[in-house]
Protein backbone atom coordinates (compact mmCIF):
# COMPACT_ATOMS: atom_id res chain seq x y z
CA UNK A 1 -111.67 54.03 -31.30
CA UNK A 2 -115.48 54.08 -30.85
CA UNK A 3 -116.99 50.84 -30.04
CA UNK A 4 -120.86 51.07 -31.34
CA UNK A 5 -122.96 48.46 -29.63
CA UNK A 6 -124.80 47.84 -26.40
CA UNK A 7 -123.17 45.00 -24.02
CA UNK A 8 -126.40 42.78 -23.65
CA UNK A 9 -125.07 42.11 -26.91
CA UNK A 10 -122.79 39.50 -26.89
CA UNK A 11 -120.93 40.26 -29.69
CA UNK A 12 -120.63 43.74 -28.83
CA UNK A 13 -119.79 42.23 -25.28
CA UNK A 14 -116.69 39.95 -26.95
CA UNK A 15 -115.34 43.43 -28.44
CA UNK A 16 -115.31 45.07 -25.13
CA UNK A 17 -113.85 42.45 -22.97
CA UNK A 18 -111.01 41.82 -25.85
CA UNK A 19 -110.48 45.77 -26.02
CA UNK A 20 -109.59 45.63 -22.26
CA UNK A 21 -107.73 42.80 -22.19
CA UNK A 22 -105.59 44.48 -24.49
CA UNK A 23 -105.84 47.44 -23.05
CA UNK A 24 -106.86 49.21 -26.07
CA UNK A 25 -108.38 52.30 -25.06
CA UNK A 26 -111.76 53.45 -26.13
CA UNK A 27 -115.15 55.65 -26.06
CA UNK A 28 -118.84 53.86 -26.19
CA UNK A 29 -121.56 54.41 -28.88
CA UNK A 30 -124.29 52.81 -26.58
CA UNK A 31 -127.24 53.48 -29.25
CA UNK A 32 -129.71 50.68 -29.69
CA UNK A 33 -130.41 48.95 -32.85
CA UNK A 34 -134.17 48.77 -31.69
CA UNK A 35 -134.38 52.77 -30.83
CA UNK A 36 -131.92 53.83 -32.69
CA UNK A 37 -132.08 51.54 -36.13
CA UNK A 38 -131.83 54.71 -38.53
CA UNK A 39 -128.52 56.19 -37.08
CA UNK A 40 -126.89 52.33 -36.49
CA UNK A 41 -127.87 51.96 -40.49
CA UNK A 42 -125.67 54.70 -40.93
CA UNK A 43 -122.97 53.09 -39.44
CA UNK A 44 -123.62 49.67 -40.56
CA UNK A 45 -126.09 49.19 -43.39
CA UNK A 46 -126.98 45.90 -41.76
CA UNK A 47 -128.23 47.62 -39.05
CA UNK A 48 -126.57 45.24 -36.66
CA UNK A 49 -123.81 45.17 -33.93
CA UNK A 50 -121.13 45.66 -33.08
CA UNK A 51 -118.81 48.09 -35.20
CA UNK A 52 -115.41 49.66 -34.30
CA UNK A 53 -114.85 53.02 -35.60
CA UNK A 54 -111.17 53.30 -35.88
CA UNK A 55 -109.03 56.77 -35.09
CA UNK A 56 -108.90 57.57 -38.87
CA UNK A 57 -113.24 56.57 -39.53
CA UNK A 58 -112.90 53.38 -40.88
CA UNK A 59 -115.64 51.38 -39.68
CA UNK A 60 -115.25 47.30 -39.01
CA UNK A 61 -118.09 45.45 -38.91
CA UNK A 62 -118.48 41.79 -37.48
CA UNK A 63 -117.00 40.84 -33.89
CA UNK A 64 -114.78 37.68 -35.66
CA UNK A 65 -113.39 40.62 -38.39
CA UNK A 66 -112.84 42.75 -35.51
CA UNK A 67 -110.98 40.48 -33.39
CA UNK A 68 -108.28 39.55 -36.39
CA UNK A 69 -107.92 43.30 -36.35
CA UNK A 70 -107.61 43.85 -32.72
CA UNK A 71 -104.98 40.73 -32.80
CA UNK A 72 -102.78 42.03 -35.89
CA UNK A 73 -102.62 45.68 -33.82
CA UNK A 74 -101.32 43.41 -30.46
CA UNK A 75 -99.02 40.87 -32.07
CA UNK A 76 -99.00 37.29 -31.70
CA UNK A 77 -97.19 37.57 -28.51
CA UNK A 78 -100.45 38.56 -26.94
CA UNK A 79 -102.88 37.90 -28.91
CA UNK A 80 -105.72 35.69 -27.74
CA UNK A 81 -105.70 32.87 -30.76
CA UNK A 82 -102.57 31.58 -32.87
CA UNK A 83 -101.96 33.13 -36.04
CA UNK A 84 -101.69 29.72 -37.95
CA UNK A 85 -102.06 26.20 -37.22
CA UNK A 86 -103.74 23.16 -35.84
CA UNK A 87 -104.83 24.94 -32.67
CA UNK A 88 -106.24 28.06 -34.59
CA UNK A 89 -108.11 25.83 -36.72
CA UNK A 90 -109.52 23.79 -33.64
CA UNK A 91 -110.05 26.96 -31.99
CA UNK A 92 -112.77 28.30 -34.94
CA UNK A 93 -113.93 25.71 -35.08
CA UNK A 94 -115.04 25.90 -31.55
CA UNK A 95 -115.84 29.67 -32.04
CA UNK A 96 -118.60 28.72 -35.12
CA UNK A 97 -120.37 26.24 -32.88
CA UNK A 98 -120.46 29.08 -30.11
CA UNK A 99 -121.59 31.57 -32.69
CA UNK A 100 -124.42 29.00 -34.10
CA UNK A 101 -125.86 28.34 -30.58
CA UNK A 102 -126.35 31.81 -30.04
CA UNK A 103 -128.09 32.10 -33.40
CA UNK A 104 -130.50 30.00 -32.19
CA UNK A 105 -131.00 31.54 -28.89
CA UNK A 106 -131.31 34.78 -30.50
CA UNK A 107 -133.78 33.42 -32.79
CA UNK A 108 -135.57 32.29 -30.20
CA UNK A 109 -135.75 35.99 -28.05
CA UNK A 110 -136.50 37.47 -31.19
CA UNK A 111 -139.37 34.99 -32.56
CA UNK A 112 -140.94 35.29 -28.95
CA UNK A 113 -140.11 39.16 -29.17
CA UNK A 114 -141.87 40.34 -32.06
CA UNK A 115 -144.23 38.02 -32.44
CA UNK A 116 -147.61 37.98 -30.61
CA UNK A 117 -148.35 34.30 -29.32
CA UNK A 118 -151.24 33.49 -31.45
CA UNK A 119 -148.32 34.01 -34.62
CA UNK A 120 -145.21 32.09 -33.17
CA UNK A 121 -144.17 29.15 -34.81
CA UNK A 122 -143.99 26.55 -32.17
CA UNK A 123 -142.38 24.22 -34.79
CA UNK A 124 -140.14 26.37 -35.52
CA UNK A 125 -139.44 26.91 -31.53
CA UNK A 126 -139.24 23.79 -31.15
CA UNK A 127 -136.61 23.09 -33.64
CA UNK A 128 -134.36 25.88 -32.32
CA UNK A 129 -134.94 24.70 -28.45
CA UNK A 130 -133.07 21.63 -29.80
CA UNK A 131 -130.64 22.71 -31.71
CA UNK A 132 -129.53 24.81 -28.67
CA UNK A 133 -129.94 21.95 -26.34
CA UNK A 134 -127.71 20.15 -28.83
CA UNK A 135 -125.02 23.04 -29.20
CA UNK A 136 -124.59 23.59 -25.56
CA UNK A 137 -123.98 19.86 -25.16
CA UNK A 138 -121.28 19.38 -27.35
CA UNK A 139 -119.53 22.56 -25.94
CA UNK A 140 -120.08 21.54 -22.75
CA UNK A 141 -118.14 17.95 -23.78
CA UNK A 142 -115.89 20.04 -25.52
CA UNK A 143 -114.95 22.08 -22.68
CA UNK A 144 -111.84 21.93 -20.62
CA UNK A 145 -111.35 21.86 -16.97
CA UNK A 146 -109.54 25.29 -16.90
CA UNK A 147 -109.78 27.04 -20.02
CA UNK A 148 -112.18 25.86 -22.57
CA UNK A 149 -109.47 25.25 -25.49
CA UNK A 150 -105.75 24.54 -23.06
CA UNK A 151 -104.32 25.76 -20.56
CA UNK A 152 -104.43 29.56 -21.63
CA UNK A 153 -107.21 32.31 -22.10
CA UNK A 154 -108.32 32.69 -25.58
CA UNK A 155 -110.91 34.29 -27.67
CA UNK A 156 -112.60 30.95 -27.60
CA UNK A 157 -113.65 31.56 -23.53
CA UNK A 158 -114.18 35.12 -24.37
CA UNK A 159 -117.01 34.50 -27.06
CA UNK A 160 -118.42 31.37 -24.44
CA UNK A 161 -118.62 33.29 -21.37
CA UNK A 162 -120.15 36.08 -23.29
CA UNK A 163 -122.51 33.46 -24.92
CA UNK A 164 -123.81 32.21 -21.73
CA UNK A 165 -123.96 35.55 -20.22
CA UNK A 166 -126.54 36.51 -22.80
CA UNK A 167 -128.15 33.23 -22.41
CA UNK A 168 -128.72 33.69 -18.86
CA UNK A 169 -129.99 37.05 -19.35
CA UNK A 170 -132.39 36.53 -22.31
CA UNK A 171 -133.35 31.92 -22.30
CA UNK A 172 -132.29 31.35 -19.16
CA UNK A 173 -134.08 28.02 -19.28
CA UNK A 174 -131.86 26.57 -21.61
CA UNK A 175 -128.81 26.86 -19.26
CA UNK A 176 -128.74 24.62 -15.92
CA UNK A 177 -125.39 25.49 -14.24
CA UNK A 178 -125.57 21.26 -12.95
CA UNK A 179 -126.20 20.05 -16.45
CA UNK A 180 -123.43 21.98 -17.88
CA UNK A 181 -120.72 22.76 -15.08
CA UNK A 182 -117.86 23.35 -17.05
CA UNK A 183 -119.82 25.86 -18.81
CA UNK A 184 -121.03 27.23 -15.79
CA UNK A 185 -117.33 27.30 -13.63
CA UNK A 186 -115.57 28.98 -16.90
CA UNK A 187 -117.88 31.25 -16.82
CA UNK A 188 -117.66 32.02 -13.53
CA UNK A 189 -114.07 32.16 -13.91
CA UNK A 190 -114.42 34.51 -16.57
CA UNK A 191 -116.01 36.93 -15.10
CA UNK A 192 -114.18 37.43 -12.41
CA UNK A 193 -111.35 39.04 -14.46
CA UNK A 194 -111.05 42.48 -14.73
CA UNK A 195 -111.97 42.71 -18.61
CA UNK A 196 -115.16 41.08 -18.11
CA UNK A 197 -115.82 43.01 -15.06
CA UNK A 198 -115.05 46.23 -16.89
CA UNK A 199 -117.48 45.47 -19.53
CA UNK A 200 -120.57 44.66 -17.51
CA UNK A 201 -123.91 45.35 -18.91
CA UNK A 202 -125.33 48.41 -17.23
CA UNK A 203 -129.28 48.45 -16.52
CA UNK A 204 -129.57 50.95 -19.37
CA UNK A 205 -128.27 48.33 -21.91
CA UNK A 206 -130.87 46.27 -22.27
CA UNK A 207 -133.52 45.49 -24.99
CA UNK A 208 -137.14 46.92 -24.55
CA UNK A 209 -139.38 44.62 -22.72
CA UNK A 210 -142.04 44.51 -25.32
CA UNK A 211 -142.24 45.08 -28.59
């Protein structure tokens, strides 16, 4: 398999970490979708991040599509979310309010990205600084002492960690370890494991500095 994606990516990050955890071996597409938007098109007509070319080419697009496959291919013994149920419903639902913070922080880095400062919409800024402020609140309240969803690791702590990972890298002034600490200590705990570690962003995996 061929993940396509860089890791400041948190999407693309989620895929990694749940490849090793599964230990699912792989090779790395590491093309941008800023340098490298023509060739990424050809692998996703979206242009967008991250895709898993599988062994015989089919290509699978979105990290949540990816994961169901990733589970299917390990079982339900080990994979990292129930395959029905009350907890796999509690679970996404968890997993959508991740994925709609980090809409908004992405929003954010791109509005301030490719827009000069005379054209950015502070309204608009504005709106999404509170709707992040907001998300990362309920999370945090949301958010167990040890894992965020029970006691066991699940795709729900993957996609957070990951979240604030890209969070600290890209807003980081929307994340204060003391406001949020059980954020902060599962991720911490998260990325002490050896799938996280093994899917570190390298300093050649970031997005240009300018646009």
């Amino acid at each position: 398999m061929i993940l396509v994606g860089q890791f400041d990516s948190p999407f693309t990050r989620r895929i990694g970490v749940v490849l090793h955890s599964y230990g699912r071996p792989f090779t790395r597409d590491t093309r941008s979708i800023f340098g490298d938007g023509e060739a990424i098109s050809q692998i996703n007509p979206l242009t967008r991040i991250p895709a898993l070319i599988l062994d015989d080419g089919t290509v699978l697009i979105d990290s949540g599509a990816i994961c169901e496959y990733l589970d299917e291919r390990v079982g339900p013994a080990r994979a990292l979310m129930p395959d029905s149920g009350l907890v796999r419903r509690a679970m996404l639902q968890d997993i959508a309010l991740i994925e709609g913070t980090l809409e908004k922080v992405i929003a954010v880095v791109y509005e301030r990205f490719f827009h000069a400062p005379d054209q950015i919409s502070t309204a608009w800024l504005s709106r999404c600084l509170g709707q992040i402020d907001k998300g990362l609140a309920a999370l945090e309240s949301r958010c167990g002492p040890t894992w965020f969803h029970g006691p066991a690791f699940s795709h729900v702590d993957v996609l957070m960690a990951c979240a604030i990972g890209y969070i600290r890298l890209r807003l980081p002034e929307v994340f204060d370890d003391t406001a949020r600490p059980r954020l902060a200590a599962l991720a911490a705990r998260c990325e002490a494991l050896p799938a996280f570690i093994a899917a570190r962003i390298s300093p050649n995996e970031t997005m240009p500095t300018s646009s």
